[in-house]
Protein backbone atom coordinates (compact mmCIF):
# COMPACT_ATOMS: atom_id res chain seq x y z
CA UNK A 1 105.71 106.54 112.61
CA UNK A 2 102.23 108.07 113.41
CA UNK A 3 101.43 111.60 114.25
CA UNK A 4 98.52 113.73 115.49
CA UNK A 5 97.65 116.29 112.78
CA UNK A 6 99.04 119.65 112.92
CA UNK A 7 95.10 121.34 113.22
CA UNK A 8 94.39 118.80 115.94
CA UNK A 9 94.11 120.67 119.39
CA UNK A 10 95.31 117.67 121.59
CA UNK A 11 93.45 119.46 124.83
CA UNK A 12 90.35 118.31 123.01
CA UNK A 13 91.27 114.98 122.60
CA UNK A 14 91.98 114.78 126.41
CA UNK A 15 95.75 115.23 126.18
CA UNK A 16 97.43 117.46 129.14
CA UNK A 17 100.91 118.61 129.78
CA UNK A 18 102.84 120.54 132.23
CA UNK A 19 104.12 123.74 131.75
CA UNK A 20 107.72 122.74 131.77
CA UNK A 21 107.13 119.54 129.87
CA UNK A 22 107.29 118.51 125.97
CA UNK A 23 105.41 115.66 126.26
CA UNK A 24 101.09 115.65 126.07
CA UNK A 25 99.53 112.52 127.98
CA UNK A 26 96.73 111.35 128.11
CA UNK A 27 94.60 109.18 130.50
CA UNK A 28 95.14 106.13 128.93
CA UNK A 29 99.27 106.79 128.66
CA UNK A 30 99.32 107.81 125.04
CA UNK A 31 101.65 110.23 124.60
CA UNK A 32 102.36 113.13 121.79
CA UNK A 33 105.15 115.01 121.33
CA UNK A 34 104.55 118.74 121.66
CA UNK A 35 106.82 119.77 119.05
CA UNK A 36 106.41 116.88 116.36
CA UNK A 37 103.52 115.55 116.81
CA UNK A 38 105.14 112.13 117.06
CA UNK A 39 102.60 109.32 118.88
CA UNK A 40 104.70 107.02 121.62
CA UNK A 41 103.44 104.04 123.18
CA UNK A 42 103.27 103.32 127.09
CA UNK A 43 105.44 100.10 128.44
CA UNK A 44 103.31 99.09 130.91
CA UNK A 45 100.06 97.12 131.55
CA UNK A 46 97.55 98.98 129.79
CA UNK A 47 98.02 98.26 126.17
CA UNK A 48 94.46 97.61 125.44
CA UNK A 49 93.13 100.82 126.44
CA UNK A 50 95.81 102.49 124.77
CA UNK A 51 95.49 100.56 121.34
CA UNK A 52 92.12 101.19 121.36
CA UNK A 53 92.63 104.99 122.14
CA UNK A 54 94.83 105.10 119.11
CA UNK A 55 92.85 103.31 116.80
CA UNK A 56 90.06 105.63 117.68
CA UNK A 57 92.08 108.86 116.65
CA UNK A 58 93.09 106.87 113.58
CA UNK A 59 89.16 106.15 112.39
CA UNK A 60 88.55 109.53 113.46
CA UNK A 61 90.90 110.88 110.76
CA UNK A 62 93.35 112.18 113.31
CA UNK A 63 96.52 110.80 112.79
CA UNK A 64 98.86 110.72 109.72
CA UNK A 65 101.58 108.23 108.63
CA UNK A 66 104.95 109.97 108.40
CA UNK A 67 108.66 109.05 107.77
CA UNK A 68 111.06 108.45 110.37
């Protein structure tokens, strides 16, 4: 599994979230787990911009490889 880092402020990377949700989106549909950090992948039509998102915040040094 893939996670944001724990000093990454996912505001700055253009992630929001309701108040009374746990999830952080962003405006591609990447979505972040408020709690773990956990990355989850849309299922819909936009794969490309979301790939490309991720593998952006991967070059960028953002995201870590964990065990699931």
């Amino acid at each position: 599994m893939l996670k944001i880092k724990e000093e990454v402020d996912l505001k700055e990377l253009g992630f929001e979230k309701d108040d009374e949700d746990f999830i952080w989106q962003d405006d591609c549909g990447l979505m972040v787990d408020s709690t773990t950090k956990i990355i989850s992948l849309p299922y819909f039509d936009h794969k490309d911009l979301t790939l490309n998102k991720l593998y952006d915040l991967i070059q960028a040094g953002l995201v870590e490889k964990v065990e699931g």
